[in-house]
C-alpha atoms as a PDB file:
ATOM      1  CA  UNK A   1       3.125   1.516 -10.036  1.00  0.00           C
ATOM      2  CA  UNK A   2       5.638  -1.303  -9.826  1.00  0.00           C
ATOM      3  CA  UNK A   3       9.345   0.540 -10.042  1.00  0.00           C
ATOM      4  CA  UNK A   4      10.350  -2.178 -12.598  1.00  0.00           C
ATOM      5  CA  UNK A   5       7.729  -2.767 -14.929  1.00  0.00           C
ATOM      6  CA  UNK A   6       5.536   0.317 -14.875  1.00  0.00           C
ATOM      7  CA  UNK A   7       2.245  -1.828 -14.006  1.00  0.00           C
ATOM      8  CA  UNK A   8      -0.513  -0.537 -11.591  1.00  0.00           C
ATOM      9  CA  UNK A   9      -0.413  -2.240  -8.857  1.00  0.00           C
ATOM     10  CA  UNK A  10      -3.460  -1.157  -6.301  1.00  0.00           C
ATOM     11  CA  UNK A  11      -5.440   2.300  -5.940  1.00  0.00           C
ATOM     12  CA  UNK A  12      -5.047   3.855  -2.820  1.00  0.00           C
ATOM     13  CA  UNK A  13      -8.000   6.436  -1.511  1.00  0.00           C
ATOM     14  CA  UNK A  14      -7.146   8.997   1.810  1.00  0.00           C
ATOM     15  CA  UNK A  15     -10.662   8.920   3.122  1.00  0.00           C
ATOM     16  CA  UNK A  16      -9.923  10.273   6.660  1.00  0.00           C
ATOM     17  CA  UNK A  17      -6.962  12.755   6.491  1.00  0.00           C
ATOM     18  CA  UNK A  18      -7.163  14.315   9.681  1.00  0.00           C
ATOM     19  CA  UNK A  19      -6.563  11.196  12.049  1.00  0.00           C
ATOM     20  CA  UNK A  20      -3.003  11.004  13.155  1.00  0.00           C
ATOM     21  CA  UNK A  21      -1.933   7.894  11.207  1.00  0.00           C
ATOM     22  CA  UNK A  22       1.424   8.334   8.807  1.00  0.00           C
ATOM     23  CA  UNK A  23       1.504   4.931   6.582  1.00  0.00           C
ATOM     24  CA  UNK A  24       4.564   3.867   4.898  1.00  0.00           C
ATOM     25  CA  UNK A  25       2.630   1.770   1.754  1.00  0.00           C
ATOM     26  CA  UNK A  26       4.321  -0.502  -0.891  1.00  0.00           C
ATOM     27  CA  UNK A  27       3.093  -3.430  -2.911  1.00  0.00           C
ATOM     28  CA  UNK A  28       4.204  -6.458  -4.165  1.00  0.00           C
ATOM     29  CA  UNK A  29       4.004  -6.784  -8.359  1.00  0.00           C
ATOM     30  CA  UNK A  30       2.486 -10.031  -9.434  1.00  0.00           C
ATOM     31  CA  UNK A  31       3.677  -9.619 -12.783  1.00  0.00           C
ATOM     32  CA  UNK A  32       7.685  -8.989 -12.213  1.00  0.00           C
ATOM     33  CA  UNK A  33       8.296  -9.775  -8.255  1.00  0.00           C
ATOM     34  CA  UNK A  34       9.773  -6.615  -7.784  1.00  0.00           C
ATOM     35  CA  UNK A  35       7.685  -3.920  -5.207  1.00  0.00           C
ATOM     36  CA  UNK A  36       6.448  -0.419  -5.822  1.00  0.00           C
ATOM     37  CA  UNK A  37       7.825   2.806  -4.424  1.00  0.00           C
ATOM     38  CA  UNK A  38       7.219   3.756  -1.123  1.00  0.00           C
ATOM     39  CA  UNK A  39       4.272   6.020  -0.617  1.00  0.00           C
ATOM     40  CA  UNK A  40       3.371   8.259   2.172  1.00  0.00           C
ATOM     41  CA  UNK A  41       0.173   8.586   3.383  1.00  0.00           C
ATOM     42  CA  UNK A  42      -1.111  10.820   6.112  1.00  0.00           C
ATOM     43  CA  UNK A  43      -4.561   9.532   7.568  1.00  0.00           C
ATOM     44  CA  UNK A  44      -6.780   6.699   7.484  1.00  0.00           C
ATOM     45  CA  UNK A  45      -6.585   5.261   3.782  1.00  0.00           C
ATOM     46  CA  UNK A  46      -8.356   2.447   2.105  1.00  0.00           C
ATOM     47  CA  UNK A  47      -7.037  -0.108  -0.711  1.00  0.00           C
ATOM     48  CA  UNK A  48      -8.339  -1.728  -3.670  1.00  0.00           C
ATOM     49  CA  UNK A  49      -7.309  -3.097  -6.592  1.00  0.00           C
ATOM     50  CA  UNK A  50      -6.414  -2.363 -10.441  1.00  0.00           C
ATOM     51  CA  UNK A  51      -7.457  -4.470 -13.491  1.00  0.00           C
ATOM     52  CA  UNK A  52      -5.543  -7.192 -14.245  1.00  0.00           C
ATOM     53  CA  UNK A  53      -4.641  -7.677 -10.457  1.00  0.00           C
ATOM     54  CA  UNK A  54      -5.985  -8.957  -7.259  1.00  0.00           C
ATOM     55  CA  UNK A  55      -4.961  -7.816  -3.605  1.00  0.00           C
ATOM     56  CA  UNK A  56      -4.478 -10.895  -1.506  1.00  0.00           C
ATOM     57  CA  UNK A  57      -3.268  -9.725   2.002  1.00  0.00           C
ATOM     58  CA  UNK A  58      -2.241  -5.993   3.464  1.00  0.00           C
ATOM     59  CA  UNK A  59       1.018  -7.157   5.474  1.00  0.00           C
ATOM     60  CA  UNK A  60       1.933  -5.366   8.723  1.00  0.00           C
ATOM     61  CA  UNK A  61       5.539  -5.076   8.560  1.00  0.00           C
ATOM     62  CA  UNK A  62       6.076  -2.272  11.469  1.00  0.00           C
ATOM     63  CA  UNK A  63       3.760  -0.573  13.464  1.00  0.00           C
ATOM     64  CA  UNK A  64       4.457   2.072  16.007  1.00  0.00           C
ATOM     65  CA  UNK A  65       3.453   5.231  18.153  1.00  0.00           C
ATOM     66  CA  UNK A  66       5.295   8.181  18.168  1.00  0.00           C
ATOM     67  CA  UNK A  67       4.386  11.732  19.456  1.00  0.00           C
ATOM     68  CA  UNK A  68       0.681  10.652  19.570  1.00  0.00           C
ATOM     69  CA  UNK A  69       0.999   9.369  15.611  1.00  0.00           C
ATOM     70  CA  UNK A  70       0.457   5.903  14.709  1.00  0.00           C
ATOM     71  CA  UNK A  71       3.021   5.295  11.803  1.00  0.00           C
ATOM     72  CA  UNK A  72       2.775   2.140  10.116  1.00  0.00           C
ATOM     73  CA  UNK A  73       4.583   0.059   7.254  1.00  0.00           C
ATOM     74  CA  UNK A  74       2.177  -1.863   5.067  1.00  0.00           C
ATOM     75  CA  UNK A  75       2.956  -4.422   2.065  1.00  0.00           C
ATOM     76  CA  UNK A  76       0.293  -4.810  -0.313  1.00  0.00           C
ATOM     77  CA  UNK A  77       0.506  -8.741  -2.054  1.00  0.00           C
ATOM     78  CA  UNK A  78      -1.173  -8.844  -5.877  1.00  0.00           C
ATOM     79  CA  UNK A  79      -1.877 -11.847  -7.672  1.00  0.00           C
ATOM     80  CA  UNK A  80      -2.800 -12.035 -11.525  1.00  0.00           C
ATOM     81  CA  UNK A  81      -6.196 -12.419 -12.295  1.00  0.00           C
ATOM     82  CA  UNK A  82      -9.647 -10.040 -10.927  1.00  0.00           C
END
């Protein structure tokens, strides 16, 4: 949900929750310009988009290894229209 407006913005599903990956996910809102809140996710996830919206690009904005967990900061870019 876009902090702003209130929109969806993407659906996120944790499909392996076990592997040692901590994402730090957030996505761009086509509609307003303004992002989402951050969300946490522990695991392998996988992305796809709500009605109304298309994902472009999943942006790599940090990636690193710590303890033996992959933590990662993604962007997710929308653009109106399925």
């Amino acid at each position: 949900m876009c902090s702003a407006c209130d929109k969806p913005l993407a659906n996120i599903w944790v499909v392996k929750p076990n592997l040692p990956i901590k994402s730090f996910v957030r996505a761009e809102c086509a509609y307003c310009g303004d992002h989402s809140f951050v969300l946490e996710v522990e695991g392998k996830f996988l992305s796809g988009h709500v009605e109304g919206l298309t994902m472009v690009d999943n942006v790599m904005e940090k990636f690193e290894e710590i303890d033996g967990i992959i933590q990662q900061t993604i962007l997710i870019k929308t653009i109106v229209g399925d």
